[in-house]
Protein backbone atom coordinates (compact mmCIF):
# COMPACT_ATOMS: atom_id res chain seq x y z
CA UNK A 1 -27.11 -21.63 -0.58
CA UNK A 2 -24.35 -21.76 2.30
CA UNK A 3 -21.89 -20.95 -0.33
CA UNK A 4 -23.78 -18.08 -1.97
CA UNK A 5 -24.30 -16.89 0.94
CA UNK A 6 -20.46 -16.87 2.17
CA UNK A 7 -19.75 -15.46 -1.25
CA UNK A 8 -22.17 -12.46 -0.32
CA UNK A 9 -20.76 -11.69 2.52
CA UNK A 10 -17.02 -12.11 1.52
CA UNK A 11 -18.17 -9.30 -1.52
CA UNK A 12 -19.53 -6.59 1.25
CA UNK A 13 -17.15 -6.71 3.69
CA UNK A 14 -13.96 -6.41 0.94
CA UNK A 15 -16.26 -3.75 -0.76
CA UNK A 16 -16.82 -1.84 2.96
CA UNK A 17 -12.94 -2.26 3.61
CA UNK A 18 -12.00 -1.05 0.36
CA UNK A 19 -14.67 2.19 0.66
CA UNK A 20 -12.93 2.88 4.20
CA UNK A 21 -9.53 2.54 2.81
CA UNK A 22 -10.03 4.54 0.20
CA UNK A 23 -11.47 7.37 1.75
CA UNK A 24 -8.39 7.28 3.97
CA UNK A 25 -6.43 7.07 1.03
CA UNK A 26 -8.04 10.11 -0.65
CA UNK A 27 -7.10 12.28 2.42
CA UNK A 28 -3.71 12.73 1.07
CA UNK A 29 -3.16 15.52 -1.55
CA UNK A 30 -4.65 13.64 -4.35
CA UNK A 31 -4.21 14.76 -7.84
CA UNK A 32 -6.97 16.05 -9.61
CA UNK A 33 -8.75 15.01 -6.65
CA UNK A 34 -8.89 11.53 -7.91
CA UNK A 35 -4.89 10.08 -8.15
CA UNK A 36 -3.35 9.97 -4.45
CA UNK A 37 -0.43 8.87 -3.68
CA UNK A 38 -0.68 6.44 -1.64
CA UNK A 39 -3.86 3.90 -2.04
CA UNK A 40 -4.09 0.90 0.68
CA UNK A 41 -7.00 -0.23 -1.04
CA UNK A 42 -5.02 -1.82 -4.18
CA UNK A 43 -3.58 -4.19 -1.77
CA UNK A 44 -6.56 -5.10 0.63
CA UNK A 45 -7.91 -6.08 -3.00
CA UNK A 46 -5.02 -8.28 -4.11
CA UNK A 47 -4.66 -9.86 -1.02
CA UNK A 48 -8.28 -10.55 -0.40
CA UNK A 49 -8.60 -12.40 -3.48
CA UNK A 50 -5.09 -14.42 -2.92
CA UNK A 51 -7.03 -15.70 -0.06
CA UNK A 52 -10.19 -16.37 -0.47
CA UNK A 53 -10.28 -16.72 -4.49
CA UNK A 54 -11.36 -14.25 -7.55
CA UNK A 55 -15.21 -14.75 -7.08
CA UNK A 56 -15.10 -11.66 -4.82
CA UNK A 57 -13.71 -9.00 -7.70
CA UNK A 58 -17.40 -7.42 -7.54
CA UNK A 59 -16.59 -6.17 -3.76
CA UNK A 60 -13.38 -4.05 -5.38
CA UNK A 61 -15.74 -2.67 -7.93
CA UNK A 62 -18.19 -1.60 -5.54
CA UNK A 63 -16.24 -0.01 -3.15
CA UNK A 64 -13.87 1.68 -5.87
CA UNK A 65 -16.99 3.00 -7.37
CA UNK A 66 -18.90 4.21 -4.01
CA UNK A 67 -15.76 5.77 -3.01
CA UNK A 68 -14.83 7.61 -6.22
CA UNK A 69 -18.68 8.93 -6.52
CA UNK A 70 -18.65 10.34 -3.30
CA UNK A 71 -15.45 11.90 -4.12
CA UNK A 72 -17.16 13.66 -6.81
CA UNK A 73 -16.76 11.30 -9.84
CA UNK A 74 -19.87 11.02 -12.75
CA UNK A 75 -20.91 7.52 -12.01
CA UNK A 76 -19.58 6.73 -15.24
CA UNK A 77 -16.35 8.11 -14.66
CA UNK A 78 -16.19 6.17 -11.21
CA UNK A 79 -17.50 2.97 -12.53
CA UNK A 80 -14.49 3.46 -15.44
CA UNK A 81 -12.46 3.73 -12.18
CA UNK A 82 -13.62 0.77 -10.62
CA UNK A 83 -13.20 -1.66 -13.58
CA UNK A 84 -9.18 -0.93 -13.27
CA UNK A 85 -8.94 -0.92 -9.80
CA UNK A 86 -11.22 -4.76 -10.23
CA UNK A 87 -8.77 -5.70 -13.50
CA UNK A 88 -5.69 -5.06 -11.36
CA UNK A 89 -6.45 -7.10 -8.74
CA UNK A 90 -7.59 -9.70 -11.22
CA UNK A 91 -4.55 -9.65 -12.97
CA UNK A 92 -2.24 -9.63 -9.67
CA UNK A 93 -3.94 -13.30 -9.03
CA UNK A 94 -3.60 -14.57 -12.36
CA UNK A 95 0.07 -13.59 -12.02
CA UNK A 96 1.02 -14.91 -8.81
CA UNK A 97 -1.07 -17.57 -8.81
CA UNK A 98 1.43 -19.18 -11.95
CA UNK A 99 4.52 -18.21 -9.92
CA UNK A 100 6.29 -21.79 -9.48
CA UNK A 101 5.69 -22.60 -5.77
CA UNK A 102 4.13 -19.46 -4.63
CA UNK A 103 3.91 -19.02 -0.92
CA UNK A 104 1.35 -16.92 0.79
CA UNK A 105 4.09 -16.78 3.65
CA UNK A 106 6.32 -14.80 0.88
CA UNK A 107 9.11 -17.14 1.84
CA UNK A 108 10.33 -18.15 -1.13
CA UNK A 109 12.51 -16.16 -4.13
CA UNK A 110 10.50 -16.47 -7.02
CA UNK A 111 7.08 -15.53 -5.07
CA UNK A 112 9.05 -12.52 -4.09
CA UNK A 113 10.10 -11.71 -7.70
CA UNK A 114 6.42 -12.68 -8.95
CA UNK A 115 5.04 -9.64 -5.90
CA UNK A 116 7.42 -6.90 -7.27
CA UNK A 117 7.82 -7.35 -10.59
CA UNK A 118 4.84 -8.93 -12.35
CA UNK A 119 2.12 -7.53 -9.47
CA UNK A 120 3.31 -4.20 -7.90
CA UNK A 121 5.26 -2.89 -11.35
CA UNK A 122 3.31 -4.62 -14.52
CA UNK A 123 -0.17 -4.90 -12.57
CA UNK A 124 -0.50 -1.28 -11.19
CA UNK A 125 -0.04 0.11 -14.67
CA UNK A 126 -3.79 -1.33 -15.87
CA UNK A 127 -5.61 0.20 -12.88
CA UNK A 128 -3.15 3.25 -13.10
CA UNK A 129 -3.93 3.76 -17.27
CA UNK A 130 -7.86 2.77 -17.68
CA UNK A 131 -8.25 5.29 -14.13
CA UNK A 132 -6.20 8.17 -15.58
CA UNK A 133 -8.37 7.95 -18.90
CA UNK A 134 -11.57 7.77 -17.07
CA UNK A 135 -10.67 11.02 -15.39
CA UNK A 136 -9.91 12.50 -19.27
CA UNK A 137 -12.70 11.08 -21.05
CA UNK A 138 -15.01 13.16 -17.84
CA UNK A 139 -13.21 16.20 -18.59
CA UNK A 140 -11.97 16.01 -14.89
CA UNK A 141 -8.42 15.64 -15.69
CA UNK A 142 -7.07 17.91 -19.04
CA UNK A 143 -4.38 16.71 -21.63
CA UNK A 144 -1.79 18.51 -20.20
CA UNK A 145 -2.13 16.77 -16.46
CA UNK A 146 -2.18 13.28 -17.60
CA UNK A 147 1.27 12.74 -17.18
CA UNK A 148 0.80 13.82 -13.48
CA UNK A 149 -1.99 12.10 -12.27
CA UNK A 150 -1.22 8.78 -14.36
CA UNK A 151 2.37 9.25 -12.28
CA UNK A 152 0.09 9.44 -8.94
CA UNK A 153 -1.93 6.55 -9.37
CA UNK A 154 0.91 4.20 -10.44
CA UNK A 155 2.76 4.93 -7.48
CA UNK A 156 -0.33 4.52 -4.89
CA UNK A 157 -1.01 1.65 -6.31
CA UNK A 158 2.53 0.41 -6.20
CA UNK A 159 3.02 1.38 -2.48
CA UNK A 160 -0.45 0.16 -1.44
CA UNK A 161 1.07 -3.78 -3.40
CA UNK A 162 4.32 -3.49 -1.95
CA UNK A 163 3.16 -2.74 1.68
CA UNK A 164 -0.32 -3.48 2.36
CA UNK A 165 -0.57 -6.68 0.50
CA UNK A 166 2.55 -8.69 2.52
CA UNK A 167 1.07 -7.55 5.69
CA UNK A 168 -1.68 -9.44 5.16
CA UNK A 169 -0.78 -12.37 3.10
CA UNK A 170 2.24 -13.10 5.88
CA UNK A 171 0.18 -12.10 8.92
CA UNK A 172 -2.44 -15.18 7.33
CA UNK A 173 -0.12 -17.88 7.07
CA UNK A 174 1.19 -20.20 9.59
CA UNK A 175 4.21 -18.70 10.78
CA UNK A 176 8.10 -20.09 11.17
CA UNK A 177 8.90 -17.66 14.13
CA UNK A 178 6.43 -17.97 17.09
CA UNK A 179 6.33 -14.25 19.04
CA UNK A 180 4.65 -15.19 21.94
CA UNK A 181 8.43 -16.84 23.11
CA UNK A 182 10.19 -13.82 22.73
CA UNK A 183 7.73 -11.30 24.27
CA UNK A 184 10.39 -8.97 25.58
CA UNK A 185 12.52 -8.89 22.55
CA UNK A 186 8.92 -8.08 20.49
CA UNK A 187 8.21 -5.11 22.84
CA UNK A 188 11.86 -3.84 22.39
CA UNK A 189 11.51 -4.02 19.04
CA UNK A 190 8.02 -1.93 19.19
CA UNK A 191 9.47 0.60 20.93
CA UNK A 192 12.61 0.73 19.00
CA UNK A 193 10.46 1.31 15.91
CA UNK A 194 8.46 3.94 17.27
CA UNK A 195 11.39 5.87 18.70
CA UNK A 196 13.41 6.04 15.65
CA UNK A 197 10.38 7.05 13.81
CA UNK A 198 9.78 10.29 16.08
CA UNK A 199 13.18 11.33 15.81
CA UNK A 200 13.52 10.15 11.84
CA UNK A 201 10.14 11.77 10.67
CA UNK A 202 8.93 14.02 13.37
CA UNK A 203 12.42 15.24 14.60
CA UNK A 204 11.44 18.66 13.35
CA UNK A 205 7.75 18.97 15.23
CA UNK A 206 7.59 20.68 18.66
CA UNK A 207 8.60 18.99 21.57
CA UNK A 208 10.72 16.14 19.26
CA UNK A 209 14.46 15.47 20.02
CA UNK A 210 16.05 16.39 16.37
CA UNK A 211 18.20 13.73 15.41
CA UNK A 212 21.80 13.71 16.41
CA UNK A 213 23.89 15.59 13.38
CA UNK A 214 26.33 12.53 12.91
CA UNK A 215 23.26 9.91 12.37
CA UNK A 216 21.36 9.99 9.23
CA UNK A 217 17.55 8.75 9.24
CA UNK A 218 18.53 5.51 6.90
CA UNK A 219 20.63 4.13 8.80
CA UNK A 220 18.32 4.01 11.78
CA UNK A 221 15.16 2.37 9.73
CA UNK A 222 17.52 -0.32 8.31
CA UNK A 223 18.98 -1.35 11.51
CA UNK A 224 15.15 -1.79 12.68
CA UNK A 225 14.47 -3.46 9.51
CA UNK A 226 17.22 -5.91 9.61
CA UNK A 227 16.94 -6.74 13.09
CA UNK A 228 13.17 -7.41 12.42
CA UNK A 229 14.04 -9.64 9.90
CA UNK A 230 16.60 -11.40 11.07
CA UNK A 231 14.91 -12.30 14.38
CA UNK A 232 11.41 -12.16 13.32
CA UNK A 233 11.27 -13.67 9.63
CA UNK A 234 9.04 -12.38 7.39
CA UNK A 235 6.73 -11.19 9.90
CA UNK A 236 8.92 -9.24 11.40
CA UNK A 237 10.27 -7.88 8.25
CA UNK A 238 6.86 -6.58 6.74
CA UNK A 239 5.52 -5.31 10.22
CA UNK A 240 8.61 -3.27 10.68
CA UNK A 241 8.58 -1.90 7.14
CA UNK A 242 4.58 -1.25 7.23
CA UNK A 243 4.57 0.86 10.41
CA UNK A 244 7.75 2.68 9.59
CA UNK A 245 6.50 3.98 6.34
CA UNK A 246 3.17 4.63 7.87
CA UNK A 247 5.06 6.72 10.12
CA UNK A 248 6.65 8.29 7.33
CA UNK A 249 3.46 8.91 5.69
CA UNK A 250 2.01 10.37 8.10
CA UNK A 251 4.87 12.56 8.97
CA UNK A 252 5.00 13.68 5.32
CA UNK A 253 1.36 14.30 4.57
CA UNK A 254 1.96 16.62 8.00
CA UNK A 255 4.64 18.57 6.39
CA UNK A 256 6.95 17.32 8.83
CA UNK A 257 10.32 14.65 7.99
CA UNK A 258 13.46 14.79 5.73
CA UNK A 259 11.29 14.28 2.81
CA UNK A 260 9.21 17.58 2.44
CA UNK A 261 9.96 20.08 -0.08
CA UNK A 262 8.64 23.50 -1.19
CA UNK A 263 6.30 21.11 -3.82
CA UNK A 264 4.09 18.60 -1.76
CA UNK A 265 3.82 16.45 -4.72
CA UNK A 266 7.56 16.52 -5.11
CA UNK A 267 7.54 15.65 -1.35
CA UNK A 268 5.32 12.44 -1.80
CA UNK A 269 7.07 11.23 -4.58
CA UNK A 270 10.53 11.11 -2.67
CA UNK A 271 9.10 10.02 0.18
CA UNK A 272 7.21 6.82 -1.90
CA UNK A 273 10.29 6.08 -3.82
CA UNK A 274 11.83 5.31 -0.97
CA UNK A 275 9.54 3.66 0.62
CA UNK A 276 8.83 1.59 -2.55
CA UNK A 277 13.01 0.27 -2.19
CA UNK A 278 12.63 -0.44 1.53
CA UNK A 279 9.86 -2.78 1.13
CA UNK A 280 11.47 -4.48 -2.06
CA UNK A 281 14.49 -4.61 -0.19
């Protein structure tokens, strides 16, 4: 019964963090109102089950369904949805989990590999194609915009593996760099990352700095990045890279940053693509 009852509430609090997350997600320029861009939940869910095993896939379904209703989904439509949001995750673990020597601390080469290639690239394609034909099979999405929205939902699900997921998986293990003895070099770092992100992504608001002419944005984020990694590990690494591109994000979705364009989609896309390398990287 103690079991069952851990089980229970493992499944409602991954399917109320993957309802929150997804709402969040939604809030930027989805497709068809459905396919966003960028979609945290994807690697809440993958990391969640890494952690505390596959018997809590019915939370994903849950939430993906609740969210995708009150989006305005048929419940059939949404519960299409939340079987390939649930089969991705699925999938991810069965993947990773037959990596030789996978690390949860992400500290080995063939874990990497097994995160970006099998997980974030192979993966995302079975949540992005069963989701895409939900929407067409509802008559929410016509023939002519699957290309599109199928685009849309690979790459939030991609971003959401390649960001999201780390975080968490790293942040859970026992660490090799202890930041409690470097406390000021942490807080410089902090503040280094937030800087460079106002100037990089918000240079253009009102009251900003704009960045110096002979600096270009990339340059800035990778110094962060590699000091972060360098000094920090792994931790370090995915912190940096996660609250840079939410920066980014942000920044974007505000129509604000080097990556907007006339077309917000067109905007997202660069931005994502980018932000998709960084984290590989």
């Amino acid at each position: 019964m103690h079991a069952r009852l851990k089980t229970a509430i493992g499944i409602a609090g991954l399917t109320a963090a993957y309802l929150l997350t997804a709402r969040l997600g939604l809030s930027f320029d989805p497709v068809a109102g459905f396919a966003t861009l960028v979609w945290p939940p994807s690697g809440i869910a993958l990391a969640a089950l890494l952690i505390f095993g596959p018997r809590l896939w019915p939370g994903i379904f849950l939430g993906a369904t609740i969210a995708n209703v009150l989006t305005g989904a048929p419940l059939a439509v949404a519960a299409g949805i939340g079987v390939g949001n649930t089969l991705e995750a699925v999938a991810g673990v069965y993947v990773l989990r037959r990596v030789p020597g996978f690390q949860r601390s992400l500290e080995t080469f063939p874990t990497v590999l097994g995160l970006v290639f099998a997980v974030a690239i192979a993966c995302t394609t079975v949540s992005a194609t069963i989701g895409v034909a939900s929407l067409f099979l509802g008559q929410i999405v016509p023939a002519a915009g699957l290309g599109a929205a199928w685009q849309a939902w690979w790459f939030g699900d991609l971003i959401g593996a390649m960001l999201v997921t780390p975080i968490i998986l790293v942040w859970s293990s026992t660490p090799r760099v202890k930041f409690r003895r470097h406390y000021g070099e942490v807080a410089a770092l902090a503040a280094a990352v937030i800087a460079v992100s106002l100037v990089t992504f918000f240079g253009d608001a009102p009251g900003i700095p704009p960045l110096p002419t002979p600096f270009h944005q990339a340059a800035l984020t990778l110094a962060i990045l590699i000091w972060s990694a360098l000094r920090f590990g792994q931790r370090g690494a995915v912190t940096a890279s996660f609250c840079l591109s939410g920066f980014a994000v942000f920044a974007t979705a505000r129509h604000h940053g080097p990556f907007v364009v006339e077309n917000p989609h067109t905007s997202m896309l660069s931005l994502q693509t980018s932000v998709a390398i960084v984290a590989s990287t």
